[in-house]
Protein backbone atom coordinates (compact mmCIF):
# COMPACT_ATOMS: atom_id res chain seq x y z
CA UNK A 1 0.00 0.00 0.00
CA UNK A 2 1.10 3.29 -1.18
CA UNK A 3 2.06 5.98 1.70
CA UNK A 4 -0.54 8.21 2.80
CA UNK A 5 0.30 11.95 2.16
CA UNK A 6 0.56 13.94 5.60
CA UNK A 7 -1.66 16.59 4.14
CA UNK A 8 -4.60 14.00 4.07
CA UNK A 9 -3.97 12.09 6.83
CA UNK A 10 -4.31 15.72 8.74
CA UNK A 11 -7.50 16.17 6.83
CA UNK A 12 -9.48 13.28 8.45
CA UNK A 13 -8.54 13.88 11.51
CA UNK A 14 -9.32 17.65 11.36
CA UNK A 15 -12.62 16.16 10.62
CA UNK A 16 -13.30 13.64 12.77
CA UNK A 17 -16.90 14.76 13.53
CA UNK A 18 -17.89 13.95 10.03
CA UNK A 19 -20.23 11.12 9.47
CA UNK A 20 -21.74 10.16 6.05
CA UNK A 21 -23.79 7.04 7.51
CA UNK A 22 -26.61 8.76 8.27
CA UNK A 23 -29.65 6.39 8.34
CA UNK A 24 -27.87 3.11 6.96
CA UNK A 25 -28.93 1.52 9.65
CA UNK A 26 -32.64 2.04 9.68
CA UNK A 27 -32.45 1.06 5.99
CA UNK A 28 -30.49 -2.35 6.78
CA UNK A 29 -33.07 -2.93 9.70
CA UNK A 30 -36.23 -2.26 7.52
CA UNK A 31 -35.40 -3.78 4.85
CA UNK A 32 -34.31 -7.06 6.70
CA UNK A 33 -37.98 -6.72 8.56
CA UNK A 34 -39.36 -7.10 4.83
CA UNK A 35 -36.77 -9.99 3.67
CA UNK A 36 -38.03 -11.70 6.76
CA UNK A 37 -41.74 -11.70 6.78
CA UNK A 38 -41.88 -12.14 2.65
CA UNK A 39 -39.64 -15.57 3.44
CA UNK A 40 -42.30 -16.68 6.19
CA UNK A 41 -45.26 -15.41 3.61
CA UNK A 42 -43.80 -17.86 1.49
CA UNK A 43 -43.57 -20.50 3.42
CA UNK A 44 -47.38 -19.67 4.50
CA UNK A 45 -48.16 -19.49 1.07
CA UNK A 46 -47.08 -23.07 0.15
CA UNK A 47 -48.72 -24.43 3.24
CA UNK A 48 -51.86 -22.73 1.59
CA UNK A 49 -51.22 -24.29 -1.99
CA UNK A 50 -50.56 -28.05 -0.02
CA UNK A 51 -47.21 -27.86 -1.66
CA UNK A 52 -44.19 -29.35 0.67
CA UNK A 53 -41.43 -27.34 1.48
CA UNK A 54 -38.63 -27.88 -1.18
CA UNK A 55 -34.91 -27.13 -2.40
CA UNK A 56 -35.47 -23.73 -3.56
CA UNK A 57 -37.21 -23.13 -0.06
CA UNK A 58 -34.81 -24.74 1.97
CA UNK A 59 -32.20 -22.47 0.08
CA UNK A 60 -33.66 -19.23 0.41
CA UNK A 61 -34.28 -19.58 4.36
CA UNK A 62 -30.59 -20.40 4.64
CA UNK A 63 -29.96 -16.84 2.43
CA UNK A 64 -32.28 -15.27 4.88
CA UNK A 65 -30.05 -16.48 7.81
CA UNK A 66 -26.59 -15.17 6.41
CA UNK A 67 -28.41 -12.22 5.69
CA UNK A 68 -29.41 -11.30 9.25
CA UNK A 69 -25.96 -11.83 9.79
CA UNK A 70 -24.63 -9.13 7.49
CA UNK A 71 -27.19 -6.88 8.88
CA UNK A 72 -26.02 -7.60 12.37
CA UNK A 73 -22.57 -6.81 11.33
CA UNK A 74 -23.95 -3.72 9.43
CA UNK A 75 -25.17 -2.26 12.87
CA UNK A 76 -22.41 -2.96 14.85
CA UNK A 77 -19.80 -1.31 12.34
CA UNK A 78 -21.97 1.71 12.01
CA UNK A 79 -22.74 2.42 15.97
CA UNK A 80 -19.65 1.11 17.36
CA UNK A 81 -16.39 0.33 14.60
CA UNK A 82 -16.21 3.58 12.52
CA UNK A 83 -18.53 3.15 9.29
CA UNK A 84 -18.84 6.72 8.23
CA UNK A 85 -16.25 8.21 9.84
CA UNK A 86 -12.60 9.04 8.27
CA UNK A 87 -10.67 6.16 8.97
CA UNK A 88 -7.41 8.27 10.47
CA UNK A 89 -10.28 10.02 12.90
CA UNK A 90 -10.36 6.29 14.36
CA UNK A 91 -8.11 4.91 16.99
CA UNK A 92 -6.21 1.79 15.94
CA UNK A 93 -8.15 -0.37 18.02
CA UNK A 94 -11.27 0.91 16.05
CA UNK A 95 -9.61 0.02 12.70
CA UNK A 96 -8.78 -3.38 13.58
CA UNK A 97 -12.56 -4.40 14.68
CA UNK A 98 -13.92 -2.47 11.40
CA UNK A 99 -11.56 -4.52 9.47
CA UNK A 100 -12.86 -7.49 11.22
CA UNK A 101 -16.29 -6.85 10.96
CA UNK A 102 -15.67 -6.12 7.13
CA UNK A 103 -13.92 -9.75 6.39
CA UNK A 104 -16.65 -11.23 8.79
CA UNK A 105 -19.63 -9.45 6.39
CA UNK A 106 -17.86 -10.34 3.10
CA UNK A 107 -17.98 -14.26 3.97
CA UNK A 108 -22.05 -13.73 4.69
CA UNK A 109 -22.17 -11.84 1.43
CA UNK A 110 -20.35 -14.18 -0.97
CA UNK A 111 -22.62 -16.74 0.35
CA UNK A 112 -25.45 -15.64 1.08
CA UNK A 113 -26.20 -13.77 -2.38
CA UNK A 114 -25.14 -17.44 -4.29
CA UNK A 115 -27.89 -18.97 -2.52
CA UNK A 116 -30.66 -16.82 -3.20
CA UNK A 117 -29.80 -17.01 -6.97
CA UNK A 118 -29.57 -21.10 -6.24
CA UNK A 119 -33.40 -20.77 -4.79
CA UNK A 120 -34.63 -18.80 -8.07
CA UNK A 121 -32.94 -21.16 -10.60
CA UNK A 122 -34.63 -24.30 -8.54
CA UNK A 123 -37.70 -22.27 -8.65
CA UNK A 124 -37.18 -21.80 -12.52
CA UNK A 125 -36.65 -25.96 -12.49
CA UNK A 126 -39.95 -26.37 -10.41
CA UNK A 127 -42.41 -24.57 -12.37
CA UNK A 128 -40.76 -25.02 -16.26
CA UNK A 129 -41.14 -28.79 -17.65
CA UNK A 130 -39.23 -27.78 -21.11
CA UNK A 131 -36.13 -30.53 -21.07
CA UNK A 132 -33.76 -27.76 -22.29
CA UNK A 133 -34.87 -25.63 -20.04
CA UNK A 134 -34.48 -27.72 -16.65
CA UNK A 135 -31.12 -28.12 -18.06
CA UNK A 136 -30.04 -24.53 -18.58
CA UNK A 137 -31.54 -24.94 -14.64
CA UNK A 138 -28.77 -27.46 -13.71
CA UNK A 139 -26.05 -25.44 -15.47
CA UNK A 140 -26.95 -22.31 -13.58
CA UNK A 141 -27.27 -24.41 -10.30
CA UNK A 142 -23.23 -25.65 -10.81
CA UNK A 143 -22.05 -22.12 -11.73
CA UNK A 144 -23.06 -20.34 -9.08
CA UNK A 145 -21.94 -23.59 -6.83
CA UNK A 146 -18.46 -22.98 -8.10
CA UNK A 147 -18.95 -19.42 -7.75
CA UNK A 148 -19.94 -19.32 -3.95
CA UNK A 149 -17.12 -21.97 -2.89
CA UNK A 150 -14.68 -20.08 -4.80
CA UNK A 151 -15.72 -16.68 -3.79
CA UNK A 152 -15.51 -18.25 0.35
CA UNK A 153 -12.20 -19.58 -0.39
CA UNK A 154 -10.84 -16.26 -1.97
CA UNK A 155 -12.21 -13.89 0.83
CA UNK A 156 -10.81 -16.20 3.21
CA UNK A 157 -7.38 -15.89 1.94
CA UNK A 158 -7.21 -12.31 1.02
CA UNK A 159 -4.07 -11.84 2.50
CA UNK A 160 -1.78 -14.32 3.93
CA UNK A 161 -1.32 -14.43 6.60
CA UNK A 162 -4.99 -14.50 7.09
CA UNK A 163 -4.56 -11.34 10.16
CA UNK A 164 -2.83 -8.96 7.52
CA UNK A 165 -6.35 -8.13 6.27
CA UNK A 166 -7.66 -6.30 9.82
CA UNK A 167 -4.26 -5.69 11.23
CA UNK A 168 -1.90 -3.42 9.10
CA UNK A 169 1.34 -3.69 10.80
CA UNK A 170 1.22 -6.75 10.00
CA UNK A 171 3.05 -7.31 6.22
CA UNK A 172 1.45 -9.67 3.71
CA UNK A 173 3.25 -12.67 1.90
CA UNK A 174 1.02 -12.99 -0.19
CA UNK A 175 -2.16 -10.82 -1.73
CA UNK A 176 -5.05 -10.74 -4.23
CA UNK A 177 -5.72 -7.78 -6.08
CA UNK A 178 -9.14 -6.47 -4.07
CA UNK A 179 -10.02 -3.78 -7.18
CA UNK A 180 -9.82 -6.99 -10.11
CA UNK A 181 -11.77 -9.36 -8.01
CA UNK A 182 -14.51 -6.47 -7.42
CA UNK A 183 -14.89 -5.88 -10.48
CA UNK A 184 -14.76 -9.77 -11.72
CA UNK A 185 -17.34 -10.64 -8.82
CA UNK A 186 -19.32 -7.76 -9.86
CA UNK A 187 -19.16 -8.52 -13.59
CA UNK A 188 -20.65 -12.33 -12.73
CA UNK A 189 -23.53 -10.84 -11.11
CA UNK A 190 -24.48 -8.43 -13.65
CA UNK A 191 -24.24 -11.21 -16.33
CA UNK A 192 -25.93 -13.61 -14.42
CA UNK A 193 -28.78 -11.62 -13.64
CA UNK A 194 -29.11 -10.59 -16.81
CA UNK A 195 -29.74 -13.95 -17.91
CA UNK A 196 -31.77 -15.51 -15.25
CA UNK A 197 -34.48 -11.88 -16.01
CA UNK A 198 -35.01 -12.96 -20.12
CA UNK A 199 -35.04 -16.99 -19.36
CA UNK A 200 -38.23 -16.98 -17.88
CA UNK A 201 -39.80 -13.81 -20.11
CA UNK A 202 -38.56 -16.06 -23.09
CA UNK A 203 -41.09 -19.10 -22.06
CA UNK A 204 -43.65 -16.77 -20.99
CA UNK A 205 -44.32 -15.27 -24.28
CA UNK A 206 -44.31 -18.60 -25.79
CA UNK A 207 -47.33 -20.26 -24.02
CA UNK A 208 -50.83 -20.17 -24.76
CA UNK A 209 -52.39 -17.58 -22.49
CA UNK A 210 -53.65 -14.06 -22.52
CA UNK A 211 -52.24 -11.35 -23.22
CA UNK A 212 -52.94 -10.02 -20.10
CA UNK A 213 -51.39 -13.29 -18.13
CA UNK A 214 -48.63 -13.20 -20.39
CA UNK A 215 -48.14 -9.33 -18.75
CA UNK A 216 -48.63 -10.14 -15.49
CA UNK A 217 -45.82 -13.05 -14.98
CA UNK A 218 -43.43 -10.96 -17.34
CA UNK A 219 -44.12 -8.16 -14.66
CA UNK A 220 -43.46 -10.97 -12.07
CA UNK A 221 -40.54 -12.38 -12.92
CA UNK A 222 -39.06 -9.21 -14.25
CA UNK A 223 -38.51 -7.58 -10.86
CA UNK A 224 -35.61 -9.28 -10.93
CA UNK A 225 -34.39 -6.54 -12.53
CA UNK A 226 -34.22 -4.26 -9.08
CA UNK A 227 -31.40 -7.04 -8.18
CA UNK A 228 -29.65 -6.09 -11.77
CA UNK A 229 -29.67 -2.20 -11.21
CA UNK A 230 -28.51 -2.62 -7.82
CA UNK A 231 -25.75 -4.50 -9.30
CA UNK A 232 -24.73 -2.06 -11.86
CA UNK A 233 -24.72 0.88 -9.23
CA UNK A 234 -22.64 -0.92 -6.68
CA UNK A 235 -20.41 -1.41 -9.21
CA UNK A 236 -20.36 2.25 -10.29
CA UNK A 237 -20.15 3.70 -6.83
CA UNK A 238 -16.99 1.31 -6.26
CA UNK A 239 -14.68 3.74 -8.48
CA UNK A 240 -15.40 6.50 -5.53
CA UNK A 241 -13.90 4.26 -3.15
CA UNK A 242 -10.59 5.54 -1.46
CA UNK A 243 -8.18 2.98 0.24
CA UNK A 244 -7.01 5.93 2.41
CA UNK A 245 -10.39 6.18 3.75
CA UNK A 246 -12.00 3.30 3.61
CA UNK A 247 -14.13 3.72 6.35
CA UNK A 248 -15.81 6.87 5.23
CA UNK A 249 -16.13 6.42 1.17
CA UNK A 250 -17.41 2.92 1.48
CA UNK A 251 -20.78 3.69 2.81
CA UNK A 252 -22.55 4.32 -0.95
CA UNK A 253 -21.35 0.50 -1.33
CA UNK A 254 -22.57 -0.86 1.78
CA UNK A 255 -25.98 1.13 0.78
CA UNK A 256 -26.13 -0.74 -2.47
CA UNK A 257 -24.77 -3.95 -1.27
CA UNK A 258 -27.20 -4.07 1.41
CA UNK A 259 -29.96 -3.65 -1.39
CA UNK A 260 -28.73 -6.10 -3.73
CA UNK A 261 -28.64 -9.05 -1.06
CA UNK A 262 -32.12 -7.93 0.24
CA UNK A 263 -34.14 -8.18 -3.12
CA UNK A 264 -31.76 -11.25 -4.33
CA UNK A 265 -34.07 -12.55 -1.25
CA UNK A 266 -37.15 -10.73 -2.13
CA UNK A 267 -37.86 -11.23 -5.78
CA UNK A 268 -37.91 -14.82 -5.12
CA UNK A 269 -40.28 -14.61 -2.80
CA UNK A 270 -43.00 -12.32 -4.90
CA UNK A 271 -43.10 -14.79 -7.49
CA UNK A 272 -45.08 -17.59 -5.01
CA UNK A 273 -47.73 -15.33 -3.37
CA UNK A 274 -50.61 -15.85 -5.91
CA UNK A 275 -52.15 -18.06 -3.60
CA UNK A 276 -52.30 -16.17 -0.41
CA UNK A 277 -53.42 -12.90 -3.30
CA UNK A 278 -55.96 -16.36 -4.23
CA UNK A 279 -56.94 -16.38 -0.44
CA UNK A 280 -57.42 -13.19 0.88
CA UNK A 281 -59.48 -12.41 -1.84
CA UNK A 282 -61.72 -15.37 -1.73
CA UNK A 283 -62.15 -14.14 2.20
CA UNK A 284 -62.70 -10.57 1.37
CA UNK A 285 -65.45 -11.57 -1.51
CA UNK A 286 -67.35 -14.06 0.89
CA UNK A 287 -67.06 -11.34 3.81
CA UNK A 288 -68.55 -8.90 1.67
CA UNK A 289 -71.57 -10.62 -0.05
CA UNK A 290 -72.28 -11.99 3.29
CA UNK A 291 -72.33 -8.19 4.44
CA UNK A 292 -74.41 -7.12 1.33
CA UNK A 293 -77.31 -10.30 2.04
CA UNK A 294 -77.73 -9.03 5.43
CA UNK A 295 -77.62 -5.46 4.52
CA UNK A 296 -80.55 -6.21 1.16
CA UNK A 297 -83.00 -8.54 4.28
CA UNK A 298 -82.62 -5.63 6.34
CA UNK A 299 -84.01 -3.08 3.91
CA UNK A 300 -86.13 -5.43 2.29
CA UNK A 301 -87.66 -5.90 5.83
CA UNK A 302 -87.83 -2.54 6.71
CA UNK A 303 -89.68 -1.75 3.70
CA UNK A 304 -92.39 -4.42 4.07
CA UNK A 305 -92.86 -2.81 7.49
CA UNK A 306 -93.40 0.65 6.32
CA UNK A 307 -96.31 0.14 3.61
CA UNK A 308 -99.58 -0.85 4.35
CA UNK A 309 -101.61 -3.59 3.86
CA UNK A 310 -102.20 -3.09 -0.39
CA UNK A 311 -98.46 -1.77 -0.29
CA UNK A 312 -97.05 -5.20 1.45
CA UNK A 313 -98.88 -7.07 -0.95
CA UNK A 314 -97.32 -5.33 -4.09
CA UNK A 315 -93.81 -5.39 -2.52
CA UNK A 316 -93.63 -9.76 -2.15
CA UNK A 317 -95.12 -9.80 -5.56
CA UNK A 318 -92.26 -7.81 -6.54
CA UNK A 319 -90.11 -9.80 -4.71
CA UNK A 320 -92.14 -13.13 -5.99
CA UNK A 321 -91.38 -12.28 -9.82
CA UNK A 322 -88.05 -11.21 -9.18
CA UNK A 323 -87.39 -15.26 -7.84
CA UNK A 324 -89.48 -16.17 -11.06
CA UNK A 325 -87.39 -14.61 -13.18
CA UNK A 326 -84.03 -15.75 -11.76
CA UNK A 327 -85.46 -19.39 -12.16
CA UNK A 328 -86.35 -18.47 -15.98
CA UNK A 329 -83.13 -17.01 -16.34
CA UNK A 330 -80.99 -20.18 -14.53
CA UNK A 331 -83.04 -22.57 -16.68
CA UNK A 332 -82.51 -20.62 -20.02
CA UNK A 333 -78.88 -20.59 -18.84
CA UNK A 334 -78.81 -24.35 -17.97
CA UNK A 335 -79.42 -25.97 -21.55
CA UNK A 336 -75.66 -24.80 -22.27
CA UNK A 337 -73.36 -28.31 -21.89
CA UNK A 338 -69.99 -28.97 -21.95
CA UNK A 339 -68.18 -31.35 -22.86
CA UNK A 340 -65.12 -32.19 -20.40
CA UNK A 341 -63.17 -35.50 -19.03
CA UNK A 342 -65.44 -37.11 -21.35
CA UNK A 343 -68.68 -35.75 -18.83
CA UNK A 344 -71.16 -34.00 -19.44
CA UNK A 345 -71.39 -31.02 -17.34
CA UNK A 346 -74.49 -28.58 -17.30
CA UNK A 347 -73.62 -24.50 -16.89
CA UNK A 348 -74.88 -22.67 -14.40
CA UNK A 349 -77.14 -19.73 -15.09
CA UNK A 350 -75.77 -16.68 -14.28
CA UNK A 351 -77.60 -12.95 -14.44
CA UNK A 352 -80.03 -13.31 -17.97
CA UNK A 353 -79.69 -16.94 -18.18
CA UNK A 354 -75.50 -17.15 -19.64
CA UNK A 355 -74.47 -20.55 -18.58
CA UNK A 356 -70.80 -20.82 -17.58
CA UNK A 357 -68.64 -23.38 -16.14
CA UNK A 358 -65.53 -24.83 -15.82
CA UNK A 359 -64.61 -28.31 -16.66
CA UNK A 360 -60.71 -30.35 -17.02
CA UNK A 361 -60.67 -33.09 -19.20
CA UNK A 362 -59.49 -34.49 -22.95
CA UNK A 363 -61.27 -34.15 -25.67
CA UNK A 364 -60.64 -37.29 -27.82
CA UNK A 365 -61.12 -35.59 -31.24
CA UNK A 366 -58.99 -33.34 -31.15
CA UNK A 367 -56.13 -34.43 -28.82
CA UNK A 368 -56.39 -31.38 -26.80
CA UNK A 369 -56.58 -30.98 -23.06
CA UNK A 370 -57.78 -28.41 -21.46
CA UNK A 371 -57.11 -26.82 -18.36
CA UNK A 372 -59.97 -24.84 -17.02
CA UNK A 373 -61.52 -24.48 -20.35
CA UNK A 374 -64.57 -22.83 -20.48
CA UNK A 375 -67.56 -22.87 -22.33
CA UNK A 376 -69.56 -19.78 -22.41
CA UNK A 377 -73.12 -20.57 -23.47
CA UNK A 378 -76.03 -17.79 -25.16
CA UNK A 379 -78.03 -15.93 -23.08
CA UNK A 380 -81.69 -17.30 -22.75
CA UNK A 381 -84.96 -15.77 -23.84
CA UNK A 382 -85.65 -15.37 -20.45
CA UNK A 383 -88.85 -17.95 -20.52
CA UNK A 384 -86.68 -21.29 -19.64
CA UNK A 385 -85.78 -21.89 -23.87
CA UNK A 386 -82.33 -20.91 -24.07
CA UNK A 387 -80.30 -22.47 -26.30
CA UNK A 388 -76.70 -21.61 -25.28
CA UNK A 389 -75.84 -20.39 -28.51
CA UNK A 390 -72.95 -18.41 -29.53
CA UNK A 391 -70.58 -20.46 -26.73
CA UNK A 392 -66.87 -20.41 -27.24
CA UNK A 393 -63.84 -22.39 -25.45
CA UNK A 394 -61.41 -19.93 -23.45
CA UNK A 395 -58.64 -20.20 -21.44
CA UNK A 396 -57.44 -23.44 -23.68
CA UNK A 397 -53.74 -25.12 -23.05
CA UNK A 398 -52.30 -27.83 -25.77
CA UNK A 399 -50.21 -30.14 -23.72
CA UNK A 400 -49.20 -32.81 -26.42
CA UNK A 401 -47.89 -32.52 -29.92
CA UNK A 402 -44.91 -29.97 -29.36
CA UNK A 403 -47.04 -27.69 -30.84
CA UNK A 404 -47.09 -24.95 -28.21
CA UNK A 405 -44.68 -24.38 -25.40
CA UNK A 406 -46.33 -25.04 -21.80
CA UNK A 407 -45.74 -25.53 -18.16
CA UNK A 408 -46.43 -27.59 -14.99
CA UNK A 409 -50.06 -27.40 -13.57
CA UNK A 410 -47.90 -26.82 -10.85
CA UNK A 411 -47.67 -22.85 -11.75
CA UNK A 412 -50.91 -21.71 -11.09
CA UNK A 413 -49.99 -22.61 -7.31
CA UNK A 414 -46.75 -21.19 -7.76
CA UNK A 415 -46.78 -18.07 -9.32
């Protein structure tokens, strides 16, 4: 290491009440709060969908872990080992622990961030049956394998001996260059993230779905791209950093770093909460039609109450062909069938008599399963003689034939 000029060496300590890590902390421990509680939604959420705990989960919690660790460290460095300050404004003792701290964090970083990537590729595996695919999966599972042991063994032996790194009267034997392997860690992350963002868009826009699903699960998956930009500025704010005052120009990377490893976590997680979304709406639909029943007998009672004895009369007679109708309408609705599983399957009137329902099955004609199809019947003449006409198939999935690109049942629990 080159010799510090006096001139800033008297700088920083001329200085020493500066402090540049103004609310770090409260970012670290907020954003940890939300790493947290969106790995136990997940695990809620596939307790919801009755799907077991697997690799990718397993893998993520562990990520989780080593990231409460790096925010621990965070804290400590900030409130009691210097972050922010000018590192010649610090007492020796004070530059050996940040040191420390900083060799301790880098270990929970370089595996920690592997792991989450790990969890998203198994993820990827899970819910994509294409046999190319699952293998890209495998590939990306042994690179960033290699990358994490690698990475450990690297940090560990910065310096040799290993108590050069914290302690620097102590002269190294041996050294890696800390400015290449930034930039060649930082390179790796950019280009994998890259990749692992336009995988999954790629399948997306190759299945048979609406474009409106097709938006929503490229809008999904693509917030891995908040892990890519926080990438590419960590990387940019790393030219600003000064050896000479390490302490002090190294918060923008903590800042960014910190971000990085918490939505590494995160984005994961977002992709699997469609069934608790699934769930709370299902509650918050029957809650409110309960509400709205209750509310409609209550008026409907209070009304009866008010009239008089003509004026009752008229209102059930209202209230009679209003039933009548509904009946009309439901059978008019009913004469709609479809064909599913190789069932018959009657629709269900709904509103003017449009039958609707859903049904799985094969159709032996054509070869074509379908997943939720649905056949949308006519709307009746309101006198119980609809005839279901006009009725199309929607929401259709070819699973055979390699005609069209597809994935797992498994997905719509998923993602």
């Amino acid at each position: 290491m080159a010799a510090v000029p006096e001139q800033e060496i008297a700088y920083q300590k001329a200085h020493a009440s500066d402090f540049n890590a103004g609310g770090l902390s409260a970012f670290c421990i907020a954003g940890e709060i939300v790493v947290v509680v969106a790995v136990l939604l997940r695990v809620y959420s596939r307790k919801v969908a009755r799907i077991a705990l697997q690799a990718d989960d397993f893998t993520l919690i562990v990520a989780m872990v080593l990231s409460v660790a790096a925010v621990i460290l965070f804290d400590v460095r900030v409130y009691h080992w210097g972050m922010g300050r000018h590192w010649y404004s610090l007492s020796t003792a004070t530059q050996v622990k940040f040191e420390q701290i900083d060799y301790a964090f880098n270990l929970c970083y370089t595996t920690g961030y592997p792991l989450s990537r790990i969890s998203l590729v198994l993820l990827y595996h899970r819910i994509f049956v294409q046999r190319w695919f699952r293998n890209i999966c495998w590939f990306f599972v042994a690179v960033f394998s290699g990358y994490m042991i690698s990475t450990v063994i690297v940090d560990s032996l910065l310096r040799i001996p290993v108590n050069a790194y914290w302690d620097r009267t102590v002269t190294p034997q041996r050294s890696v260059d800390l400015v290449k392997l930034y930039i060649a860690n930082a390179a790796f992350n950019i280009t994998t993230d890259s990749i692992l963002l336009l995988l999954p868009i790629s399948i997306v826009w190759r299945l048979s779905m609406t474009r409106t699903q097709k938006l929503g699960l490229t809008a999904i998956f693509g917030m891995g791209a908040l892990t890519l930009v926080a990438s590419i500025a960590r990387l940019v704010f790393f030219y600003q950093v000064r050896t000479e005052d390490i302490s002090y120009t190294l918060v923008p990377i903590v800042w960014w770093t910190s971000a990085e490893l918490f939505l590494g976590i995160l984005c994961p997680c977002l992709v699997t909460f469609r069934p608790l979304l699934r769930s709370a709406h299902s509650i918050i639909t029957s809650r409110f039609s309960t509400y709205r029943k209750g509310y409609s007998r209550s008026r409907e009672t209070n009304g009866t109450a008010s009239y008089d004895a003509s004026g009752r009369k008229q209102s059930l007679r209202k209230i009679s062909l209003a039933k009548m109708t509904s009946k009309n309408s439901i059978m008019g609705g009913g004469d709609d069938m479809v064909k599913g599983g190789g069932g018959m399957k009657a629709g269900r009137g709904r509103g003017r008599g449009r039958g609707e329902n859903s049904s799985d099955g094969e159709d032996e004609e054509l070869g074509i399963v379908f997943m939720g199809a649905r056949r949308q019947g006519g709307y009746g003449n309101g006198n119980g003689d609809g005839d279901g006409d006009g009725g199309e198939l929607v929401g259709m999935e070819r699973l055979g034939g390699g005609k069209k690109e597809t994935y797992r049942n498994e997905i719509e629990s998923v993602v």
